[in-house]
Protein backbone atom coordinates (compact mmCIF):
# COMPACT_ATOMS: atom_id res chain seq x y z
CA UNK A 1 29.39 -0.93 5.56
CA UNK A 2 29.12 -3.11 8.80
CA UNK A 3 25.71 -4.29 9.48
CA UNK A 4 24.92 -5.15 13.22
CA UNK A 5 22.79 -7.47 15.00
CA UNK A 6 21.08 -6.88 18.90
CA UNK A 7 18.06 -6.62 21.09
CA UNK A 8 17.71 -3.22 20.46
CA UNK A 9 17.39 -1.97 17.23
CA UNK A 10 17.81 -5.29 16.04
CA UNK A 11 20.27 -4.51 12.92
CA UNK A 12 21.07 -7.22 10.78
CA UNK A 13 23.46 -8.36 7.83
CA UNK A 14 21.53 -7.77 4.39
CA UNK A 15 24.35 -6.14 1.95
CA UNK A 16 24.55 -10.25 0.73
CA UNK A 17 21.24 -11.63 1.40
CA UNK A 18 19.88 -12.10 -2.74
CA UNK A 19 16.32 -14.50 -1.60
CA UNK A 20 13.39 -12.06 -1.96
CA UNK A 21 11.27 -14.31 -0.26
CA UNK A 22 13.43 -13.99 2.61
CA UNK A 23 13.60 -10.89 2.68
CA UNK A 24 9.74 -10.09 2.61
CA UNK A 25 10.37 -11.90 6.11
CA UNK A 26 12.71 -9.50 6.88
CA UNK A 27 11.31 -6.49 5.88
CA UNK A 28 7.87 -7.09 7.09
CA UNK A 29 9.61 -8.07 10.93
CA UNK A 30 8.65 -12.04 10.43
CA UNK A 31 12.10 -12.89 11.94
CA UNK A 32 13.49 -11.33 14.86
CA UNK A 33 10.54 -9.04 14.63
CA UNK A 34 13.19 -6.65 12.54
CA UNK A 35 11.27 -3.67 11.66
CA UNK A 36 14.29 -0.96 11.33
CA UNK A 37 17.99 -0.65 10.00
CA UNK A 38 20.43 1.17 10.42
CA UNK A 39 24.48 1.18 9.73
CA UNK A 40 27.21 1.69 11.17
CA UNK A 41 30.40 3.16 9.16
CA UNK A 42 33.92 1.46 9.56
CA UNK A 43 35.46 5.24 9.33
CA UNK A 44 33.31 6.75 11.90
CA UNK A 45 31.03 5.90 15.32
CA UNK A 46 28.04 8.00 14.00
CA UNK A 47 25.11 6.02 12.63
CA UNK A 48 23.66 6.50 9.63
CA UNK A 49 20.06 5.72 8.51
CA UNK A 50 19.94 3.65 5.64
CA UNK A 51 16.36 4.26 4.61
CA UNK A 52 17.04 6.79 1.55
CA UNK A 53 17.06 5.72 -1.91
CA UNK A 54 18.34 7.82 -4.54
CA UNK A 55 17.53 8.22 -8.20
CA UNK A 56 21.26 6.98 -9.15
CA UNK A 57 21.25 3.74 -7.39
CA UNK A 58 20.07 0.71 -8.84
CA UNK A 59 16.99 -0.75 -8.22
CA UNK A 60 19.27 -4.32 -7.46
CA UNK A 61 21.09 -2.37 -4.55
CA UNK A 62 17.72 -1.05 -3.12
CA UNK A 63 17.49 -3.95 -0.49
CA UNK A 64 15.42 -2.00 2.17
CA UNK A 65 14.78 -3.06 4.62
CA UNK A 66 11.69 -1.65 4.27
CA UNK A 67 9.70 -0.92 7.66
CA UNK A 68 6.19 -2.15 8.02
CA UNK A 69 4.56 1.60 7.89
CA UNK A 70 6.05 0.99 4.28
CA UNK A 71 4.81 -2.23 3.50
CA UNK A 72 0.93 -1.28 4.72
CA UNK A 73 0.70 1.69 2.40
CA UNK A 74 1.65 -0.51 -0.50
CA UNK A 75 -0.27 -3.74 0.80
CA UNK A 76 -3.74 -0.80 1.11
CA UNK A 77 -2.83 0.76 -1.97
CA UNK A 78 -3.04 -2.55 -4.00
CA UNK A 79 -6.11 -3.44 -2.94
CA UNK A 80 -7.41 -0.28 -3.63
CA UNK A 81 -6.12 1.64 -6.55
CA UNK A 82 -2.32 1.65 -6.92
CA UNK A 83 -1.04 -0.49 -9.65
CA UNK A 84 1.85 -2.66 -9.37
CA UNK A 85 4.71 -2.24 -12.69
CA UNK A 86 6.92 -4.83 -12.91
CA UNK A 87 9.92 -4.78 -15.05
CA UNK A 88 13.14 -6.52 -15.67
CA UNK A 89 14.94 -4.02 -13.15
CA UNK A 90 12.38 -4.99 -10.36
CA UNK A 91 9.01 -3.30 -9.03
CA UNK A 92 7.73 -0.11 -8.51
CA UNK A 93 3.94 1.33 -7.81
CA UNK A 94 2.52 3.99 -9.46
CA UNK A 95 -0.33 6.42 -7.77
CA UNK A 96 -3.02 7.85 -9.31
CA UNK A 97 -5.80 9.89 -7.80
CA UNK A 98 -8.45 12.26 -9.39
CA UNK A 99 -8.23 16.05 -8.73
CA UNK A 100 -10.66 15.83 -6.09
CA UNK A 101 -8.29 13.54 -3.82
CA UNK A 102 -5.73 15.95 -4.84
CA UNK A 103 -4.47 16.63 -0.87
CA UNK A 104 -4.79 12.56 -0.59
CA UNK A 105 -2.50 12.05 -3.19
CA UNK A 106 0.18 14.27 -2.01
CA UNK A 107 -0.19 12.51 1.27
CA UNK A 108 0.91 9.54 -0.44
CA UNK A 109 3.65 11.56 -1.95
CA UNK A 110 5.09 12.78 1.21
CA UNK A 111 4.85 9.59 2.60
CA UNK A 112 7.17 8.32 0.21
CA UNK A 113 9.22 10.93 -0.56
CA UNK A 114 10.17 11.78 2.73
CA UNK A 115 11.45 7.86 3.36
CA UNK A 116 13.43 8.45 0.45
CA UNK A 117 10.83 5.85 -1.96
CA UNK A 118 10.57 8.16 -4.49
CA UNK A 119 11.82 11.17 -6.07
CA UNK A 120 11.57 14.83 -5.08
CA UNK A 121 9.54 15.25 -8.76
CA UNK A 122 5.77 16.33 -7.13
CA UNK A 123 3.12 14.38 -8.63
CA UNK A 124 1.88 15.60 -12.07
CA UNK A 125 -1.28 16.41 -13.52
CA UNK A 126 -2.96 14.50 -16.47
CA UNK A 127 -5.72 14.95 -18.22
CA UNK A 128 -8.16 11.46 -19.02
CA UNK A 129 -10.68 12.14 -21.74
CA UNK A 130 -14.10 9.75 -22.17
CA UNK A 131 -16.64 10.21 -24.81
CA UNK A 132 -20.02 10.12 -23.44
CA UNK A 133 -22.56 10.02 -26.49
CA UNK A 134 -21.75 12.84 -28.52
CA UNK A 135 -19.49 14.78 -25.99
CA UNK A 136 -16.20 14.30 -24.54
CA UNK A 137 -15.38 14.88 -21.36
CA UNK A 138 -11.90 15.56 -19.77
CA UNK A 139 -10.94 14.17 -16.26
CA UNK A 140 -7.94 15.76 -14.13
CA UNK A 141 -5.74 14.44 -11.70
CA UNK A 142 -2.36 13.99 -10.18
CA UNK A 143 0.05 10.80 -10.58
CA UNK A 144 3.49 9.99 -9.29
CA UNK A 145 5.67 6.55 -9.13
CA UNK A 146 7.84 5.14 -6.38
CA UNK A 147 11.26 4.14 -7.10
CA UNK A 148 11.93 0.30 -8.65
CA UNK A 149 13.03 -2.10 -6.31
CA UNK A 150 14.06 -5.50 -6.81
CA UNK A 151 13.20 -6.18 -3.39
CA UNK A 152 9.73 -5.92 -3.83
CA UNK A 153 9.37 -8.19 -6.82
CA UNK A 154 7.90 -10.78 -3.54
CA UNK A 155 5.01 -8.21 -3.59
CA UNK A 156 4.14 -8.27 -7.08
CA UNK A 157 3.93 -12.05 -7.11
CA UNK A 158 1.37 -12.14 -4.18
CA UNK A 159 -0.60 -9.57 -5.83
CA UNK A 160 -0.50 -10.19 -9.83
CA UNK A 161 -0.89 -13.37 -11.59
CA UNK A 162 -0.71 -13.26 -15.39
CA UNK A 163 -0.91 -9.72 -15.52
CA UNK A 164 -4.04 -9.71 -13.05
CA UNK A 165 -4.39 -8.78 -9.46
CA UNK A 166 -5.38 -11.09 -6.99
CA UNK A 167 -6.14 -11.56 -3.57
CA UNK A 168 -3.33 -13.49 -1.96
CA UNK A 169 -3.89 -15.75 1.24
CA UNK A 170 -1.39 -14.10 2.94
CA UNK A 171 -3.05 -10.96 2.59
CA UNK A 172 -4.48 -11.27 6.44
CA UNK A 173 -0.57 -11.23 7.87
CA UNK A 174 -0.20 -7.86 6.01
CA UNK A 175 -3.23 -5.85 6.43
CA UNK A 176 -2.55 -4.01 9.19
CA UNK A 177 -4.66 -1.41 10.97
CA UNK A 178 -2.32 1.60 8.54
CA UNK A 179 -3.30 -0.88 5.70
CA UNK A 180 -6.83 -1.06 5.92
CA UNK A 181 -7.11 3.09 6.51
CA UNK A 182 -5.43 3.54 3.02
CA UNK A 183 -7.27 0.96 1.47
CA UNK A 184 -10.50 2.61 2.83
CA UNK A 185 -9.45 5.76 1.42
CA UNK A 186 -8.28 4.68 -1.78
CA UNK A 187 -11.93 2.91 -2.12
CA UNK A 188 -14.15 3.83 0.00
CA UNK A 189 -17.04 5.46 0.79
CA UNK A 190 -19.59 5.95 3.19
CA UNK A 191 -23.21 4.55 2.45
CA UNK A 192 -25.23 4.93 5.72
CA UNK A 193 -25.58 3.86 8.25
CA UNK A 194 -22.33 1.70 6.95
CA UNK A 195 -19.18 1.80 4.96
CA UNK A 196 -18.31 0.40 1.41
CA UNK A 197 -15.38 -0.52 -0.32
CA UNK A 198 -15.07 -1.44 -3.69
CA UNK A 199 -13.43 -4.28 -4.74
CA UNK A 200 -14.52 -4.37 -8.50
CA UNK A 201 -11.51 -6.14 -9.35
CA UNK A 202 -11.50 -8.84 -7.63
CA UNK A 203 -13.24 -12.54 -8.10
CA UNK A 204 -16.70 -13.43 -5.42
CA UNK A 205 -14.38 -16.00 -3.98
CA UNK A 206 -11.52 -13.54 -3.22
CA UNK A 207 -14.04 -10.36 -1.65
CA UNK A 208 -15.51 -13.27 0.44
CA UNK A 209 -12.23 -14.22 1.66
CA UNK A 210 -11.42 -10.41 2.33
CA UNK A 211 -14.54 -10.00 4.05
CA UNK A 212 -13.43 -12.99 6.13
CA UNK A 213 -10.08 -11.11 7.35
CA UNK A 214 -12.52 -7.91 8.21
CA UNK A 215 -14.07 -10.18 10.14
CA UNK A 216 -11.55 -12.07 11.84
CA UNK A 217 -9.00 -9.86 12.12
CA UNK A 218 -10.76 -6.43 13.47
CA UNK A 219 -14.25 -7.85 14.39
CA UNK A 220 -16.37 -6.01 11.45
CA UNK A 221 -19.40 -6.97 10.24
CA UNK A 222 -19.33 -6.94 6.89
CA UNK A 223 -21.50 -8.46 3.93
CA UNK A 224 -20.67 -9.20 0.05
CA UNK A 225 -23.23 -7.46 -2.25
CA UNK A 226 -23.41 -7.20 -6.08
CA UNK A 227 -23.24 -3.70 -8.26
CA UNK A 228 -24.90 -3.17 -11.23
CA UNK A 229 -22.23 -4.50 -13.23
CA UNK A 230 -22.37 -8.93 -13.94
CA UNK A 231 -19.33 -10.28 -11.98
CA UNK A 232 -18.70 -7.46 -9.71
CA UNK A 233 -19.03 -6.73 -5.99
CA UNK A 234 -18.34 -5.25 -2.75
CA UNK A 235 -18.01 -5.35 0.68
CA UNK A 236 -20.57 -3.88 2.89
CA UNK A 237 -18.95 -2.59 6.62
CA UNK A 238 -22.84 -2.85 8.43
CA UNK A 239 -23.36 0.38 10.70
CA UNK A 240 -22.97 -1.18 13.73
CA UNK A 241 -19.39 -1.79 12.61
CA UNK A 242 -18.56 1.48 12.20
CA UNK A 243 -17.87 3.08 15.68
CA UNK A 244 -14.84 -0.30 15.56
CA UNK A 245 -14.17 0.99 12.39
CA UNK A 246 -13.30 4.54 13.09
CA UNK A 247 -11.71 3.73 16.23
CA UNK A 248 -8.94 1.17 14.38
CA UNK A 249 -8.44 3.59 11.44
CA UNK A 250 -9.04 7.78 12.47
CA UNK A 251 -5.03 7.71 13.44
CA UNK A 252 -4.09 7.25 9.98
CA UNK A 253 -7.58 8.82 8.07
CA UNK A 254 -5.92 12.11 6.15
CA UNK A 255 -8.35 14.75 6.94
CA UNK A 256 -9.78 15.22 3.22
CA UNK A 257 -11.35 11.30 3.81
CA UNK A 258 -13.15 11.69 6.91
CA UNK A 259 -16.39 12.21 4.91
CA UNK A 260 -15.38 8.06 3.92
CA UNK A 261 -16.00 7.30 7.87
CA UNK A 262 -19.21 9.59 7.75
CA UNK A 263 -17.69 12.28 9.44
């Protein structure tokens, strides 16, 4: 296949390109402001979108490019809940969502699956059992994984280091208005007058940052407070934040999280 460059669509030669780095600059529309592809067959004038993956190819020939609607689910996800699995074939993300974000989950699924990012295998149920004193008790939910891609090996490295997520200084340039809806859904909830979002995970140093980016980036009040637990926090959005709030994310806000906004 032919790849072509314009003003338009903006297509672009990728079937050689091998530097990940370069082509998180690609995929994310850093150069040219590229966010879509699309090829053009040598045996025909029709064009043909480029954006499904199947379960046969190899996760070295899934080069994307992968649109920024894409890339802000994932970059939301992993600061919320999704975990990142890295192998030697490349990276993939795996979802996981109690029973009671069921419909939330199969958002996620859809959103993938219809882009062609995962498989056409609807998420499946486990079962998670904890002891509590003398009783056990047994958790449900759903789970599904994306696809591997070699191409997003550039997102594990901002995110993981040494097997433990981080909070990467790029992370402003990413989190889009799409990003910070999932990442509100995937953590959190709605303590009024405001909004809170846990960041357990993550180091003081790294929620202050991210509180920072609220801050700078969509003009929301936030504050860092400590949970019960030593070494663990999260970000406060204040009330008078909120109406902001709601206005940058309710496009993207599946209809089982509203309660998250306080509606």
């Amino acid at each position: 296949n032919q790849f072509l460059l314009n003003d338009g669509l903006k297509f672009y030669i990728l079937n050689k390109i091998k530097d990940t780095s370069y082509l998180a600059l690609l995929f994310t529309g850093q150069v040219n402001n590229i966010l879509s592809l699309q090829t053009k067959s040598k045996n025909t004038k029709n064009t043909i979108d480029n954006h499904m993956f199947h379960t046969k190819v190899k996760a070295a020939k899934r080069i994307g490019p992968h649109d920024q609607e894409i890339i802000s689910v994932i970059i939301g996800s992993l600061l919320g809940k999704c975990v990142n699995r890295r192998s030697v074939e490349g990276t993939r993300f795996a979802y996981k969502q109690s029973i009671v974000h069921k419909d939330y989950l199969f958002w996620l699924f859809d959103f993938f699956h219809s882009r062609g990012y995962c498989s056409n295998l609807e998420p499946r149920m486990y079962t998670r059992r904890l002891k509590k004193g003398d009783q056990v008790i047994e958790y449900y939910g759903y789970e599904f994984n994306t696809f591997t891609f070699r191409s997003f090996n550039w997102i594990h490295k901002m995110f993981y280091t040494k097997g433990k997520k981080v909070v990467s200084l790029e992370i402003e340039k990413y989190l889009t208005p799409l990003a910070l809806a999932v990442w509100l859904m995937d953590d959190g909830g709605f303590a009024k007058p405001g909004t809170r979002i846990s960041t357990n995970s993550f180091k003081l140093e790294e929620v202050e940052f991210l509180a920072k980016v609220l801050k700078s980036k969509f003009d929301l009040d936030c504050t860092v407070q400590k949970i019960g637990t030593i070494d663990q926090y999260f970000i406060y959005i204040k009330g008078s934040s909120i109406p902001t709030l709601r206005q940058i994310v309710l496009p993207f806000v599946h209809p089982s999280m509203l309660y998250k906004l306080g509606l």
